[in-house]
C-alpha atoms as a PDB file:
ATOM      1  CA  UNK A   1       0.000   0.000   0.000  1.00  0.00           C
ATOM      2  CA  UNK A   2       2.916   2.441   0.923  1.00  0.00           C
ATOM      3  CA  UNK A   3       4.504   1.779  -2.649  1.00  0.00           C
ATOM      4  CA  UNK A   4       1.165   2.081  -4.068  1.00  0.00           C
ATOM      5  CA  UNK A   5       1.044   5.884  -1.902  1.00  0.00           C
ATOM      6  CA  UNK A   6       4.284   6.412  -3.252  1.00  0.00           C
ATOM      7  CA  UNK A   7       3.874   5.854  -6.875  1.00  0.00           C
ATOM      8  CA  UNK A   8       0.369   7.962  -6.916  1.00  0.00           C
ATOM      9  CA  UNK A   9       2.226  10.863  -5.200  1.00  0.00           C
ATOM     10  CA  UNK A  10       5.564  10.910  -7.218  1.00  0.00           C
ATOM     11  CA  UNK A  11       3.178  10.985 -10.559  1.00  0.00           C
ATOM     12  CA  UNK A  12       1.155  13.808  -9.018  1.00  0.00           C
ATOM     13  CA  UNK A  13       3.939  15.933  -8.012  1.00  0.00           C
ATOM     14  CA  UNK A  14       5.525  15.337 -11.660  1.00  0.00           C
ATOM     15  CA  UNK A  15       2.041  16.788 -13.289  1.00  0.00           C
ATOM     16  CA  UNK A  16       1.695  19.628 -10.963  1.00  0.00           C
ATOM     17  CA  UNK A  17       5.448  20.109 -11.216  1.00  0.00           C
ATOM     18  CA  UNK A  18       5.083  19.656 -15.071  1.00  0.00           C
ATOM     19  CA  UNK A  19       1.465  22.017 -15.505  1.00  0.00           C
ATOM     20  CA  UNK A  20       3.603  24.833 -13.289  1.00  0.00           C
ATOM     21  CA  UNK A  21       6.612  24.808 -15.612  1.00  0.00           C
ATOM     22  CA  UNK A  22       4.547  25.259 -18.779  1.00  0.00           C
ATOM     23  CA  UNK A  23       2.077  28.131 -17.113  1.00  0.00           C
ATOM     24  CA  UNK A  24       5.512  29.906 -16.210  1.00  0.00           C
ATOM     25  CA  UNK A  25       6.926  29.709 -19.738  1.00  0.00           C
ATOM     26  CA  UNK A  26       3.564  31.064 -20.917  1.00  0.00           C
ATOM     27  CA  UNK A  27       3.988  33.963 -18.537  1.00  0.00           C
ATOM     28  CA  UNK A  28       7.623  34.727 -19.642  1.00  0.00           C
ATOM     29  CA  UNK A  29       6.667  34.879 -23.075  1.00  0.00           C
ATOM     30  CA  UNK A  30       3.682  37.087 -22.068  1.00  0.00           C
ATOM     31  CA  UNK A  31       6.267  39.712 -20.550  1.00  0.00           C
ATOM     32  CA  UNK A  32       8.748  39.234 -23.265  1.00  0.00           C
ATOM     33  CA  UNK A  33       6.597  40.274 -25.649  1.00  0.00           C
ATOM     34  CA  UNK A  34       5.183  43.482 -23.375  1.00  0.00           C
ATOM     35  CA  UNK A  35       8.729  43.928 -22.977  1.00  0.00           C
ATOM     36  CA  UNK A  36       9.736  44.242 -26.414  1.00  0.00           C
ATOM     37  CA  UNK A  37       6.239  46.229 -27.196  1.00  0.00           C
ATOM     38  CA  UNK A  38       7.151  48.927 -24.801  1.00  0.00           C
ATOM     39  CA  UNK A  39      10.696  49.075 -26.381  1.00  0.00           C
ATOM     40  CA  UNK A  40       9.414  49.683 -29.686  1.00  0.00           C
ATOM     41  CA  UNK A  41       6.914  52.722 -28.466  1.00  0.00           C
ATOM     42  CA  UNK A  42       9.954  54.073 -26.388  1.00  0.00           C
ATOM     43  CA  UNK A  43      11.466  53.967 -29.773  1.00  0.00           C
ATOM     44  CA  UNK A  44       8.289  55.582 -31.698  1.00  0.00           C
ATOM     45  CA  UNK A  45       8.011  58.156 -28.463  1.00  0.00           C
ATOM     46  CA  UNK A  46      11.394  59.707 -28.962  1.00  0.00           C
ATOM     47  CA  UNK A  47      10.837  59.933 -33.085  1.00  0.00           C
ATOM     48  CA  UNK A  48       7.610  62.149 -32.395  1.00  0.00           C
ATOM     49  CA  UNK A  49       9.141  64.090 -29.828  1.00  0.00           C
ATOM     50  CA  UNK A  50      12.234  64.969 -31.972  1.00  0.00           C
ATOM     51  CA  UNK A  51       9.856  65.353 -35.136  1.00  0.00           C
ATOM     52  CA  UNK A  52       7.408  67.706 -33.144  1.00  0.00           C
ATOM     53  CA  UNK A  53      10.677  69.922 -31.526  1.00  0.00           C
ATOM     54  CA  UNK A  54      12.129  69.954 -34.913  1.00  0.00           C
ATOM     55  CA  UNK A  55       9.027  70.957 -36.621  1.00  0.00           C
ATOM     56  CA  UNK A  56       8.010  73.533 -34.399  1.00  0.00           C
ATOM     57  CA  UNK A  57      11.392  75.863 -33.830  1.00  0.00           C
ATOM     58  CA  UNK A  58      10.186  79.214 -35.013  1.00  0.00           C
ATOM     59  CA  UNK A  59      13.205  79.332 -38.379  1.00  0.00           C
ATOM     60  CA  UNK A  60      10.743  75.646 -39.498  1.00  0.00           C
ATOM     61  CA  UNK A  61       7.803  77.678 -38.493  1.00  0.00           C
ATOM     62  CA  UNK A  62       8.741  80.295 -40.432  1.00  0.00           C
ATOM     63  CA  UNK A  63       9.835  78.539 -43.390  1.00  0.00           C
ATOM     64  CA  UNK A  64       6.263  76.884 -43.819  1.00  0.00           C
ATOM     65  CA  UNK A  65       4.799  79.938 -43.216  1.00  0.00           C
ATOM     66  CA  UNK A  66       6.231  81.566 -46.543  1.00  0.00           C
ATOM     67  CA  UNK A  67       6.238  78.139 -48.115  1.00  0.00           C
ATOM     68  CA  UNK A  68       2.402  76.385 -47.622  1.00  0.00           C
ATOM     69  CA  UNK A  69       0.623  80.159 -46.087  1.00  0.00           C
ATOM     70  CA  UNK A  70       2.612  82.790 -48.158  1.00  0.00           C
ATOM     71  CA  UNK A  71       0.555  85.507 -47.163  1.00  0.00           C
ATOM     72  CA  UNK A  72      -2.100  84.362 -45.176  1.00  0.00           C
ATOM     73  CA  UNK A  73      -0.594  84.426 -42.263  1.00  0.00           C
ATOM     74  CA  UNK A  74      -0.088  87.584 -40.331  1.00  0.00           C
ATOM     75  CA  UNK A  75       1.643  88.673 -37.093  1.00  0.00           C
ATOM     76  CA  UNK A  76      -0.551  89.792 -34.098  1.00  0.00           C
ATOM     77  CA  UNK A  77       0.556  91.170 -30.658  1.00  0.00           C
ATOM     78  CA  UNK A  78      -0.882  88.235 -28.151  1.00  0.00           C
ATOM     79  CA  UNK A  79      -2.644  91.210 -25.957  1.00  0.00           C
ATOM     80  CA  UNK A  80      -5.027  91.628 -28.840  1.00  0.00           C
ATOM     81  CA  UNK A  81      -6.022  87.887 -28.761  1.00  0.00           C
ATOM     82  CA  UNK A  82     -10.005  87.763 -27.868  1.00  0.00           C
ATOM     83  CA  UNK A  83     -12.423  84.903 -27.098  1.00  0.00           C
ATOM     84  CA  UNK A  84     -15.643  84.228 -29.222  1.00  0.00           C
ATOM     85  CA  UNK A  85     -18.136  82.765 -27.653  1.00  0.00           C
ATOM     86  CA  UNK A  86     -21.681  81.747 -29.361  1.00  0.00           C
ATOM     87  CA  UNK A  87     -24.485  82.025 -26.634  1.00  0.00           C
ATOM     88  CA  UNK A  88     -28.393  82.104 -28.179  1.00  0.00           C
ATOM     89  CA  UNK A  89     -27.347  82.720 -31.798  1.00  0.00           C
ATOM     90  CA  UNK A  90     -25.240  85.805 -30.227  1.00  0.00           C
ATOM     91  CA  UNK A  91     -21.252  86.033 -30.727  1.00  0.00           C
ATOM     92  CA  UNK A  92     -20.190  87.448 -27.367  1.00  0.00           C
ATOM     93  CA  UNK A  93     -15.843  88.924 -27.721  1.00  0.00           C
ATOM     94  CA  UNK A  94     -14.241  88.197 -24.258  1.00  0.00           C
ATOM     95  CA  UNK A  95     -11.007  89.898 -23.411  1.00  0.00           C
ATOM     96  CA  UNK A  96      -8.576  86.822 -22.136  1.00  0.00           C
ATOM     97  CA  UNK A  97      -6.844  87.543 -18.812  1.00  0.00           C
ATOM     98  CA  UNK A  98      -4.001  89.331 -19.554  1.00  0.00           C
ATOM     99  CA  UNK A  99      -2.320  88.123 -16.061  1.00  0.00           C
ATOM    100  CA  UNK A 100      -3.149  84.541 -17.385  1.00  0.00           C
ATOM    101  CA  UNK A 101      -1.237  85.340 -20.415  1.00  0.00           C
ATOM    102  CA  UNK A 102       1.671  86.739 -18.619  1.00  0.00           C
ATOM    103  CA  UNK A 103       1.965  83.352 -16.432  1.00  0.00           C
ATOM    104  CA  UNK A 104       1.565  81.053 -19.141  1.00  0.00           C
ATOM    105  CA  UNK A 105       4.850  82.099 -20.765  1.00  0.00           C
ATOM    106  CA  UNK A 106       6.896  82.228 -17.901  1.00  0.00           C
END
């Protein structure tokens, strides 16, 4: 009966030990690949961030301005910048906060 005991338990502890092994692989695959994933936005991130800084330096900005805009574009003091607002089929100009202005590009 003992050997019996003995047999049942060494088969059961080689199918738990053998159903934990494969679970665990599955897992490390799992994080590989979520691994490698994030690397390649990491990757992506950096190539929109240096895209977006190089495309918006004021010598690009200006460039596309005479290039795509010629003159449709026009410069305007940012104190003079108002608000339009539709309320009941009325356009209502609101002055922005100039002090808001002034702590925004600090």
């Amino acid at each position: 009966m003992k050997k019996l005991f003995l047999i049942f338990f060494i088969i059961f502890l080689i199918i738990v030990t053998t159903v934990t092994k494969n679970s665990t692989k599955k897992l490390e695959n799992q994080i590989f690949i979520i691994k490698e994933n994030i690397s390649i936005l990491k990757n992506k991130y950096e190539l929109v961030l240096l895209d977006y800084n190089y495309l918006t330096t004021p010598k690009k900005l200006m460039k596309y301005q005479s290039k795509y805009f010629e003159s449709d574009l026009m410069f305007m003091d940012i104190t003079e910048i108002r608000k339009i607002k539709e309320e009941n089929d009325e356009l209502i100009i609101i002055e922005i906060n100039k002090t808001k202005i002034n702590n925004e590009q600090k």
